[in-house]
Protein backbone atom coordinates (compact mmCIF):
# COMPACT_ATOMS: atom_id res chain seq x y z
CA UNK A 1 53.16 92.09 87.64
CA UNK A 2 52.48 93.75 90.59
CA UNK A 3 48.48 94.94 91.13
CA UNK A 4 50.11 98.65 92.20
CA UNK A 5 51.43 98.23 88.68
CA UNK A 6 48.01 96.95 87.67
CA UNK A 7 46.19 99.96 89.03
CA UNK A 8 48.66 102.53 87.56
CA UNK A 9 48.20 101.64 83.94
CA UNK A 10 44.34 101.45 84.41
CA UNK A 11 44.29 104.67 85.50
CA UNK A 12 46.85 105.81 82.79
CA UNK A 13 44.48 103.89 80.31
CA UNK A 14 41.50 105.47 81.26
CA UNK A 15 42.56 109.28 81.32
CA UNK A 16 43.92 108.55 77.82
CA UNK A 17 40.52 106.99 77.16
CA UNK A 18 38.97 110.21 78.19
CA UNK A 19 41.21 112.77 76.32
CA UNK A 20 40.40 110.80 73.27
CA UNK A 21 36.42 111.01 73.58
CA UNK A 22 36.97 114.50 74.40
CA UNK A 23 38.71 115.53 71.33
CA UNK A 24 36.23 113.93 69.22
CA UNK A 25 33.05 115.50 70.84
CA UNK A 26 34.49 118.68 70.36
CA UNK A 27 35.30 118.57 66.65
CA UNK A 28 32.07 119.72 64.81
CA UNK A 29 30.51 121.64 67.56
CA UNK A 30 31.00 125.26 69.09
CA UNK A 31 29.91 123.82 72.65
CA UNK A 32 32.23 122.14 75.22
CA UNK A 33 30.54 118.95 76.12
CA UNK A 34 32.22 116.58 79.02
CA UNK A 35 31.93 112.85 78.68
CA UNK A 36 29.32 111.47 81.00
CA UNK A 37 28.75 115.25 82.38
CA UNK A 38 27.05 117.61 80.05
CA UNK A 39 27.54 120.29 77.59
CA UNK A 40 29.23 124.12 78.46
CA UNK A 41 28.63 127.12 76.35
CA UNK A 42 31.99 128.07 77.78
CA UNK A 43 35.15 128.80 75.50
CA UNK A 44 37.43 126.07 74.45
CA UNK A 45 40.48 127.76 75.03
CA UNK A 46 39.40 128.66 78.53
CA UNK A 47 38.57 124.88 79.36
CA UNK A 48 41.58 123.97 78.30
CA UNK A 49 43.70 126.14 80.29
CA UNK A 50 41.81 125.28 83.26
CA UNK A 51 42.38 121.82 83.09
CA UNK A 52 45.85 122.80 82.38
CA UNK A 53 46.09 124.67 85.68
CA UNK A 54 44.17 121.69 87.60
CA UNK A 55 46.44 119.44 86.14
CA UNK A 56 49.32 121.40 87.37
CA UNK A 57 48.17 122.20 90.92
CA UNK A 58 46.73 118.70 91.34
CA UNK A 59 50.40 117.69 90.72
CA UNK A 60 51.90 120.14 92.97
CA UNK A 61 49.97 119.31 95.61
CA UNK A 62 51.01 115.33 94.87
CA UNK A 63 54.49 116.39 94.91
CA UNK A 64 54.31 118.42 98.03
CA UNK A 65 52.09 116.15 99.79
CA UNK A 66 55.34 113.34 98.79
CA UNK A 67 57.81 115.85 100.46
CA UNK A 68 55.64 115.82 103.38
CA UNK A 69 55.16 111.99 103.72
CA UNK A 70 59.49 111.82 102.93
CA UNK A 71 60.29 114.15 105.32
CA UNK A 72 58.62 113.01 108.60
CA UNK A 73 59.11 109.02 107.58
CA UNK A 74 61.81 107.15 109.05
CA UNK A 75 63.53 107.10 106.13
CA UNK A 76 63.37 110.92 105.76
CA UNK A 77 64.96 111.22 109.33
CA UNK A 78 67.48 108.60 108.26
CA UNK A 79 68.70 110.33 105.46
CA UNK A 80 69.19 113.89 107.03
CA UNK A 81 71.01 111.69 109.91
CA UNK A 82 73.18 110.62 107.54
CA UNK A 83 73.89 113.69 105.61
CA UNK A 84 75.08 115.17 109.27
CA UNK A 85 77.49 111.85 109.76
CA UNK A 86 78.70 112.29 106.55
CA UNK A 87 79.45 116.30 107.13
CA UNK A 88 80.78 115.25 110.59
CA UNK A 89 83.27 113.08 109.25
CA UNK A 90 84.53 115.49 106.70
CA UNK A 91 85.28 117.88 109.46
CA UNK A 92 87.17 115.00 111.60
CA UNK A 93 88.88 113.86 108.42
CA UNK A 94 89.95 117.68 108.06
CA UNK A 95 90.87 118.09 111.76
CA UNK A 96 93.23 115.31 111.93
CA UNK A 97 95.16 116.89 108.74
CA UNK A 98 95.57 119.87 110.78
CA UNK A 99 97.07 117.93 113.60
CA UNK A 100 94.05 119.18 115.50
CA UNK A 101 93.02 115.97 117.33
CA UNK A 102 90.54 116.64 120.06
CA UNK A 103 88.63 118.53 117.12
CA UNK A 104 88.50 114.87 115.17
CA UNK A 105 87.75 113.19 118.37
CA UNK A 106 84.49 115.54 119.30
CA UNK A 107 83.59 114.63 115.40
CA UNK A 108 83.73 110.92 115.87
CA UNK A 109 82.09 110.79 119.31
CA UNK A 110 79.39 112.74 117.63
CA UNK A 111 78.97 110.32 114.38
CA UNK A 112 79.27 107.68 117.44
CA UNK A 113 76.16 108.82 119.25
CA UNK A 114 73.92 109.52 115.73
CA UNK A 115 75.43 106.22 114.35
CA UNK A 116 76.92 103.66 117.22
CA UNK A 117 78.07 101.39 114.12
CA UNK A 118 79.51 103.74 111.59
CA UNK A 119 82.21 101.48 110.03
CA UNK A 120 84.24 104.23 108.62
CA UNK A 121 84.66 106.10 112.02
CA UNK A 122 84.85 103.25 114.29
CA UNK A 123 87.93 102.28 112.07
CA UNK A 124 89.36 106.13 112.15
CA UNK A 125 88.28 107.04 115.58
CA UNK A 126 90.68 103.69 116.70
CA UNK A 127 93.41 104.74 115.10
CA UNK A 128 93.25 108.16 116.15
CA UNK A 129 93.06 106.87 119.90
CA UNK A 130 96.07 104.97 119.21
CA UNK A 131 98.12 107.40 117.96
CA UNK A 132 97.29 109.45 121.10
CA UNK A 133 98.00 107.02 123.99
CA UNK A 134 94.70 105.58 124.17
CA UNK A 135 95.43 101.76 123.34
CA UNK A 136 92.63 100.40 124.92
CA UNK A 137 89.70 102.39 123.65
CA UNK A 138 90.99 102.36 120.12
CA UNK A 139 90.95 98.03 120.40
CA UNK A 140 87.61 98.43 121.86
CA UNK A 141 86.35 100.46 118.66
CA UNK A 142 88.42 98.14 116.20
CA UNK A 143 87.05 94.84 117.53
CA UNK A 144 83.50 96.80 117.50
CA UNK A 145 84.20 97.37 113.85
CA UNK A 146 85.34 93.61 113.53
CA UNK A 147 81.88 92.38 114.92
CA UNK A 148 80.54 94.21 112.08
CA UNK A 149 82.84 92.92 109.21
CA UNK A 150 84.16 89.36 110.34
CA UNK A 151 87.69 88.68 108.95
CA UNK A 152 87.97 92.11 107.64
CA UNK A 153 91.83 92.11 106.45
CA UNK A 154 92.13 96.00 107.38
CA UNK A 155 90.30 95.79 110.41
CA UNK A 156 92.58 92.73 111.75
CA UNK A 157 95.72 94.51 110.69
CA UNK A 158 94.42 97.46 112.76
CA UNK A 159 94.19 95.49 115.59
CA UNK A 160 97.44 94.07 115.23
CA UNK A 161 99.26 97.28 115.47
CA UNK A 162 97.07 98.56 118.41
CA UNK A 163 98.34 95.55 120.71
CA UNK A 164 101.80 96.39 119.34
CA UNK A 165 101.36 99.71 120.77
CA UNK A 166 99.86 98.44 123.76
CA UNK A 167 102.73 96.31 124.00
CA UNK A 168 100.50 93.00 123.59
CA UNK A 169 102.74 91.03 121.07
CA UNK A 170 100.69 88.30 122.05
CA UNK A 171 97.59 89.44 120.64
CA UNK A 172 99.01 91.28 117.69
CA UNK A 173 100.82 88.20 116.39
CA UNK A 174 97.62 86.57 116.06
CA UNK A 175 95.81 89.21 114.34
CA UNK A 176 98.95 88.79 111.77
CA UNK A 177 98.21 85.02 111.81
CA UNK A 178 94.72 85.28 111.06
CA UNK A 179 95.59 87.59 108.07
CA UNK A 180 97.36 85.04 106.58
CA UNK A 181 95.22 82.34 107.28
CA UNK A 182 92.24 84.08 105.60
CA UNK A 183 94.67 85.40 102.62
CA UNK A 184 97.76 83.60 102.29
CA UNK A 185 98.44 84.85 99.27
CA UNK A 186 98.87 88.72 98.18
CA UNK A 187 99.71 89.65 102.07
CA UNK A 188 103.47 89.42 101.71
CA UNK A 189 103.61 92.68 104.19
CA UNK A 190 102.09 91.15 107.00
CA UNK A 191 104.24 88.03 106.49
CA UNK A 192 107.08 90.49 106.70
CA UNK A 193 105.78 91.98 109.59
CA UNK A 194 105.20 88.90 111.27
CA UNK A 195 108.53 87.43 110.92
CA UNK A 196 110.10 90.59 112.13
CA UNK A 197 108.21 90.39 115.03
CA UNK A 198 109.51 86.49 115.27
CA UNK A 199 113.27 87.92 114.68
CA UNK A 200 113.02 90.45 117.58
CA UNK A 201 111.78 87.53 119.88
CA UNK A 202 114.38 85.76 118.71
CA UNK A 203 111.91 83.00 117.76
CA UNK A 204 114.35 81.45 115.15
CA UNK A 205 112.30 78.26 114.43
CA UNK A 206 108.85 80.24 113.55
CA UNK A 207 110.90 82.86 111.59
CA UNK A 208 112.20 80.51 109.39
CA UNK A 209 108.93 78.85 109.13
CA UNK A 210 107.32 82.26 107.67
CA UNK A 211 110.36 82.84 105.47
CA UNK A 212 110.03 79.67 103.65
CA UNK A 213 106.57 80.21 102.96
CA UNK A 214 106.86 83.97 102.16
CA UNK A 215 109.90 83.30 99.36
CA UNK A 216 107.79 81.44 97.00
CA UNK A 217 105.34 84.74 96.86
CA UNK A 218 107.92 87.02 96.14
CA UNK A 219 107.97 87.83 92.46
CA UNK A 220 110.30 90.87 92.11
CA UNK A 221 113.77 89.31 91.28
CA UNK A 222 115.92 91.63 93.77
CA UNK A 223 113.37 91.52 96.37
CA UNK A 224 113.77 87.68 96.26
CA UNK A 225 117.28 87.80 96.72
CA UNK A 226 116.79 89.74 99.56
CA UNK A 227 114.59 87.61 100.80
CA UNK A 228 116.40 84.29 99.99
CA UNK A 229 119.65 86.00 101.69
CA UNK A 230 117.67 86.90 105.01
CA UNK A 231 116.45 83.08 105.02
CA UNK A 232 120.42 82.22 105.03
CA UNK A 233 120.84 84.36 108.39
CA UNK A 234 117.54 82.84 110.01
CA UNK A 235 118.87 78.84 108.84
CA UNK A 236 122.46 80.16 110.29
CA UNK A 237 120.52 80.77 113.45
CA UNK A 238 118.44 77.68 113.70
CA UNK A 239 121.87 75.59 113.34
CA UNK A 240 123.19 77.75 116.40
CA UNK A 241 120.44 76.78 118.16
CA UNK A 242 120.89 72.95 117.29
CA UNK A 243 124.75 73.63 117.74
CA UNK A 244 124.56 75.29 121.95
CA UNK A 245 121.67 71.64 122.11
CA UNK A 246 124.46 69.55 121.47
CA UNK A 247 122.53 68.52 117.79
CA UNK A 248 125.99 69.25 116.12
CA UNK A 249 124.92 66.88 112.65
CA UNK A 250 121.99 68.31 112.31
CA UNK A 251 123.67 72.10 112.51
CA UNK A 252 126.02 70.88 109.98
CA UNK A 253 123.42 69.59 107.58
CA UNK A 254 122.34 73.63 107.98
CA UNK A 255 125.39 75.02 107.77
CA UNK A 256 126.48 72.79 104.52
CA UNK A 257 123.06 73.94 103.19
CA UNK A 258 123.83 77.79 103.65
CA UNK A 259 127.35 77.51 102.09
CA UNK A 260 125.90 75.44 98.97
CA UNK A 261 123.34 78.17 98.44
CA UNK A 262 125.40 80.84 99.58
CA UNK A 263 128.95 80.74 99.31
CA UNK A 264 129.71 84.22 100.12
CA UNK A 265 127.75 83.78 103.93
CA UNK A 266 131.21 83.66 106.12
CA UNK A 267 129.64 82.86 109.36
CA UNK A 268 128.09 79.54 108.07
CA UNK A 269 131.92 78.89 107.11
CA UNK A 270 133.15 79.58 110.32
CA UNK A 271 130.68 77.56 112.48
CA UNK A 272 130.53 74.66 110.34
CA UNK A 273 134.52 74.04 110.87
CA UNK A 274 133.48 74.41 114.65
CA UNK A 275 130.84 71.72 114.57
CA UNK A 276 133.23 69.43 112.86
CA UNK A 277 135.70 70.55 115.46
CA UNK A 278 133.58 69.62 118.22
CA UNK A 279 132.81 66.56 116.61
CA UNK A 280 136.37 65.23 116.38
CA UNK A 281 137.08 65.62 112.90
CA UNK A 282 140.21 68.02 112.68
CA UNK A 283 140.88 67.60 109.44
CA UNK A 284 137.66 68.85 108.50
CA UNK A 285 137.48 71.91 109.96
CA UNK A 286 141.04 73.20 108.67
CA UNK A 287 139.37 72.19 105.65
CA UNK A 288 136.15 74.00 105.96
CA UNK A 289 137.63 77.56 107.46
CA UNK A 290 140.46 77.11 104.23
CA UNK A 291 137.66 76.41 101.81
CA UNK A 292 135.45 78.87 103.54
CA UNK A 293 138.49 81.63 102.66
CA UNK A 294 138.77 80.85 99.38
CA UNK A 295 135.59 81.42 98.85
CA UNK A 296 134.97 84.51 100.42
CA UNK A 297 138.35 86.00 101.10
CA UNK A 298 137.35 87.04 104.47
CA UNK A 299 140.49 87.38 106.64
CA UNK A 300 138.45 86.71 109.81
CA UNK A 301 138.30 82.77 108.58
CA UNK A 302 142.81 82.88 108.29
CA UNK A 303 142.83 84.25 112.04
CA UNK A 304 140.06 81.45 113.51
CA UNK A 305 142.91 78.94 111.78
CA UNK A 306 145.51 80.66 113.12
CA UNK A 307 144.53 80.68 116.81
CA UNK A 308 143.21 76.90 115.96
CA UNK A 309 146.83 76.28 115.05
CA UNK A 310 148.20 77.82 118.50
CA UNK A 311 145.79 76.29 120.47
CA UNK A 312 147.12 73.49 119.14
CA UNK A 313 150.38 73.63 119.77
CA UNK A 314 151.31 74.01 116.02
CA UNK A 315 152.45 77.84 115.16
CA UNK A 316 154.35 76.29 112.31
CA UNK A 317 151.20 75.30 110.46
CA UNK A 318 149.95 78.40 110.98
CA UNK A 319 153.11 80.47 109.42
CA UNK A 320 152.81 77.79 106.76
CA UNK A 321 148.94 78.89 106.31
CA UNK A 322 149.83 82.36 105.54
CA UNK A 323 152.90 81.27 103.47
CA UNK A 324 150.91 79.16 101.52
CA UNK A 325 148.28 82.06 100.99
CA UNK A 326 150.10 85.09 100.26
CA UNK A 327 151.65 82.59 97.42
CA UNK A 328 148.26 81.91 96.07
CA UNK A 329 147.48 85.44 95.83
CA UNK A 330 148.27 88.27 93.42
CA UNK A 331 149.26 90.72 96.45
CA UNK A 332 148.85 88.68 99.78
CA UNK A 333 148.28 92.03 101.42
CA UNK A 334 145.49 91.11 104.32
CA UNK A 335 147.47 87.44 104.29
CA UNK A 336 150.64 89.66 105.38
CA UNK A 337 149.29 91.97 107.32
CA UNK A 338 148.08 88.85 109.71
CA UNK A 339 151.26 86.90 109.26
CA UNK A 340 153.17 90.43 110.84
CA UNK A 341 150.44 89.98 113.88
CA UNK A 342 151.14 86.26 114.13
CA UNK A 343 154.65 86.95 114.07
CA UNK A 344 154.33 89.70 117.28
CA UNK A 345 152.31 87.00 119.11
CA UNK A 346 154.91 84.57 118.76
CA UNK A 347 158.15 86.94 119.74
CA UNK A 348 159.69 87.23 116.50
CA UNK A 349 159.76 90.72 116.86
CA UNK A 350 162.50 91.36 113.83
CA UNK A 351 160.23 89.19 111.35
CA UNK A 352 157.05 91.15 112.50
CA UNK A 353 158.89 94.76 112.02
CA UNK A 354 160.06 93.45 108.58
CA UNK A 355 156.61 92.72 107.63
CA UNK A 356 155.22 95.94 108.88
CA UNK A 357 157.44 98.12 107.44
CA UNK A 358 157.07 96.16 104.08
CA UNK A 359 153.80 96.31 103.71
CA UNK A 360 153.13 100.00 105.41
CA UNK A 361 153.19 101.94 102.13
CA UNK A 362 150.38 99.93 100.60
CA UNK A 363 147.43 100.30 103.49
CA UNK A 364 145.53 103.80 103.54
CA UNK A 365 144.46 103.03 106.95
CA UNK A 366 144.89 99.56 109.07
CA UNK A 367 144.79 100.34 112.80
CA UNK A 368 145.61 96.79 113.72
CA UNK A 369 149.06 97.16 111.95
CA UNK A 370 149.66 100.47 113.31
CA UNK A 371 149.23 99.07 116.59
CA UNK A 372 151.45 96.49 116.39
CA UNK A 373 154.35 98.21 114.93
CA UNK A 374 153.89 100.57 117.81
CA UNK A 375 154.10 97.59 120.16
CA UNK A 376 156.83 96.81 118.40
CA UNK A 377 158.78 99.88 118.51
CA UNK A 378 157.83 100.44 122.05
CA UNK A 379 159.48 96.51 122.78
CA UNK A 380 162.20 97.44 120.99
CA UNK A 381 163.10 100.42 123.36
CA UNK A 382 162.11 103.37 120.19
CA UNK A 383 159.97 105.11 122.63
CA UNK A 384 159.96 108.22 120.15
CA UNK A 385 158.66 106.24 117.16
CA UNK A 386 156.60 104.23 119.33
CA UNK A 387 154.61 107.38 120.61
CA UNK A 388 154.72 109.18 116.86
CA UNK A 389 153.22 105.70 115.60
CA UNK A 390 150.79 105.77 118.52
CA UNK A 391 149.76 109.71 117.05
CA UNK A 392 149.00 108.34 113.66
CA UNK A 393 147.04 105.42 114.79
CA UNK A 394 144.95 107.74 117.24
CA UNK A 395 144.78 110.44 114.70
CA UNK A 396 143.78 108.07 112.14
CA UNK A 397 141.30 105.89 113.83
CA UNK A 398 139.95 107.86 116.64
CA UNK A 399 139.54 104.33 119.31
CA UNK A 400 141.61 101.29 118.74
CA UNK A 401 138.56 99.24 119.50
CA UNK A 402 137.06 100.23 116.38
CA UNK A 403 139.11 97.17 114.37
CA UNK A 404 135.51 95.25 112.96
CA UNK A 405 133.12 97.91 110.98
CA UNK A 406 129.40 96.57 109.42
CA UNK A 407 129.47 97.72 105.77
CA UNK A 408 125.69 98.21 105.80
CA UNK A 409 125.43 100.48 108.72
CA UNK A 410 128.97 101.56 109.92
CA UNK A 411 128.35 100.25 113.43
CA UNK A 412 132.07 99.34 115.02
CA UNK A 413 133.03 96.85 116.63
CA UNK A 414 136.13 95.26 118.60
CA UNK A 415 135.64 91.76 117.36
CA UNK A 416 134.25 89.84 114.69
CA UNK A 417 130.15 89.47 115.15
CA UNK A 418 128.45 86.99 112.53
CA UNK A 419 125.32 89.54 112.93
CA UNK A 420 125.75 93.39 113.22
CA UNK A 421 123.56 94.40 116.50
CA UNK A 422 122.85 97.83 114.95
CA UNK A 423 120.76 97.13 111.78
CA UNK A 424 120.60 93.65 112.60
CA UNK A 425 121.81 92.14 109.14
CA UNK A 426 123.94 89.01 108.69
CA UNK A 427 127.62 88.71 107.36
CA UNK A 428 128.54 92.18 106.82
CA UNK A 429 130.67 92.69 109.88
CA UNK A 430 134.11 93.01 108.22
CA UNK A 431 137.65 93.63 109.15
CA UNK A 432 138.20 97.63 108.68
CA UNK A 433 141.32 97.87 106.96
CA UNK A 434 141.38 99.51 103.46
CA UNK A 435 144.28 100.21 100.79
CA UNK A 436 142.93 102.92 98.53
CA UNK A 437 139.64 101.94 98.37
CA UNK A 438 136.91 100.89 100.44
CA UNK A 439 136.17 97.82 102.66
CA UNK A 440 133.30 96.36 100.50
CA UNK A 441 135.71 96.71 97.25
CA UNK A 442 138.33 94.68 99.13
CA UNK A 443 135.70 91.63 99.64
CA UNK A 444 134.39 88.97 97.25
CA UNK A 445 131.09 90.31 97.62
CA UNK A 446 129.22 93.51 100.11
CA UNK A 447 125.76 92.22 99.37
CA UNK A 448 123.97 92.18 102.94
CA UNK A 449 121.90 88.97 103.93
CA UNK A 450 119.69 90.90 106.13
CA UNK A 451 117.33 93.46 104.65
């Protein structure tokens, strides 16, 4: 026990002590008499109110003489400084909701000069700075606030999006890194974040790297599949990499991977018959673009065999291709509609028109065929239908180029593109032809591998 302690209950002890004494000296006789002092002819009930009264003021003046001591100690002044930072902040708070932003800033310099390492405000007052241009000032105040709170999470991430906006990827990448090295787990933002800053750098290998190690923290079913499709298109980039190094195995072994996940992924189909190509083995790569169309009915697979065919000398095995195809299939109609084109490119001009005008009730809107059949007709000396077909295809399509749309986004293209530049997702550039309904109902499946 403490002797302040000590002291108090002797005190407490002894004015009990005295009470008691008092009360019994009083009991028989019509005299006051004080313990110790000496006996009063005055009035009991006088005494007693004026020890009442002393009692009161003596307290009073305790009290008063505590407000005194409180107010001029340090820890008075601290108090009342921190009452104004607290009031101050309030107002900055309030001034930033108003949009009102040199208001905040006058608010936060002031906390700033009362309280140089006000957490709260150093934090705010960065961001604020940010937001308004002022990149440097606002790291200064967030690495200020870091010195304070070592591997604060918040304060790093704050950091990490002020070199962003000082355009210091550098530095803001490792902020993210150091997140995730202090949490790894429960952070699956940042990892996002990270790797999205990988993907715009087109750092493949480090991309992938996060992926992998974000997947296994995803817990939300969909979200996984997002994620697990996205790691498809970051593998399919890796093996392009490997591929333009001359590592063609190796970007097979990726590309094998992909389609065994991922059958639906139609780029991994087409470069994987390319790195067998370029390896030597022929067979194999008729037999991975065929497979890869089965799989995924994607007519973009039939025209890589097709020119493989020509280039080779072979235009027979590529009219038996689509023979063999349209056979297979319930309608044939995409199959037909490229058999017609292969037939233009080859001369047969009557075969091509046959095709065309077989198959010209069933499409709603295919600008290729139009196009052709216009070609056609124009070869053929029908200038008038030639020009009338040339009407519907502009009316129609608005710019021949537009032949390749990305079902995600609706960004056009001219050719095929394994990644669409415009929301940046994998395999969901797709041929834009449609027969009474829409492009993603006409393929095996729309789902994007980027999101």
């Amino acid at each position: 026990m403490k002797i302040s302690s000590v002291i108090k209950l002797a005190i407490l002890f002894a004015v009990f002590y005295y009470l008691i004494t008092f009360i019994n000296l009083n009991q028989a006789s019509g005299e006051i008499r004080f313990p110790w002092i000496g006996t009063a002819s005055v009035p009991l009930w006088i005494t007693v109110g004026v020890c009442l009264a002393a009692g009161f003021l003596a307290s009073a003046l305790w009290m008063m003489a505590k407000a005194v001591v409180a107010f001029f100690s340090p820890s008075g002044k601290l108090s009342r400084s921190m009452k104004r930072v607290e009031e101050k902040y309030y107002y900055g708070i309030e001034a930033i909701s108003k949009g009102d932003t040199m208001s905040a800033a006058v608010f936060f310099e002031e906390i700033l000069a009362i309280d140089p390492d006000n957490f709260r405000t150093l934090i705010k007052f960065g961001e604020l700075l940010r937001n308004t241009g002022k990149h440097q000032r606002g790291i200064s105040l967030h690495q200020q606030a870091l010195s304070l709170s070592q591997n604060n999470v918040k304060v790093l991430h704050e950091l990490a999006i002020d070199y962003r906006a000082a355009a210091d990827s550098a530095k803001a990448k490792e902020m993210l890194e150091k997140i995730i090295e202090i949490s790894p787990k429960g952070n699956n933002a940042i990892y996002r974040e990270l790797r999205d800053m990988l993907i715009e750098e087109r750092d493949w290998n480090r991309a992938l790297a996060l992926q992998r190690d974000l997947i296994p923290l995803v817990s939300h079913s969909e979200r996984r599949q997002e994620e697990a499709a996205l790691l498809s298109g970051l593998e399919y980039e890796v093996a392009m990499l490997k591929k333009e190094g001359g590592e063609l195995q190796a970007a097979a072994s990726i590309l094998e991977g992909i389609i065994g996940r991922d059958l639906a992924f139609r780029p991994a189909h087409l470069k994987l018959g390319e790195c067998y190509l370029e390896q030597g083995s022929e067979e194999k790569a008729v037999q991975a673009w065929l497979s890869g169309y089965e799989a995924t009915q994607a007519p973009i697979l039939l025209g890589w065999l097709e020119n493989y065919f020509l280039d080779s000398g072979e235009p027979d095995k590529a009219i038996e291709m689509y023979h063999k195809v349209i056979s297979e299939e319930e309608e044939g109609l995409l199959a037909r509609l490229l058999l017609g084109k292969l037939f233009y490119r080859l001369e047969m001009i009557d075969r091509a028109i046959a095709i065309f005008e077989e198959i010209d009730s069933e499409f709603e809107y295919a600008p290729v065929m139009l196009y052709f059949m216009g070609k056609i007709q124009s070869r053929k000396g029908e200038s008038e239908q030639a020009a009338e077909t040339f009407r519907t295809l502009i009316r129609s399509s608005g710019i021949l180029e537009a032949e390749f749309i990305c079902t995600a986004c609706g960004a056009t293209y001219s050719s095929y593109q394994t990644r669409c530049s415009g929301c940046g997702r994998w395999n969901t550039v797709q041929l834009n032809v449609k027969k009474g309904q829409s492009i993603s109902d006409m393929q095996v499946s729309s789902r994007p591998v980027y999101a």
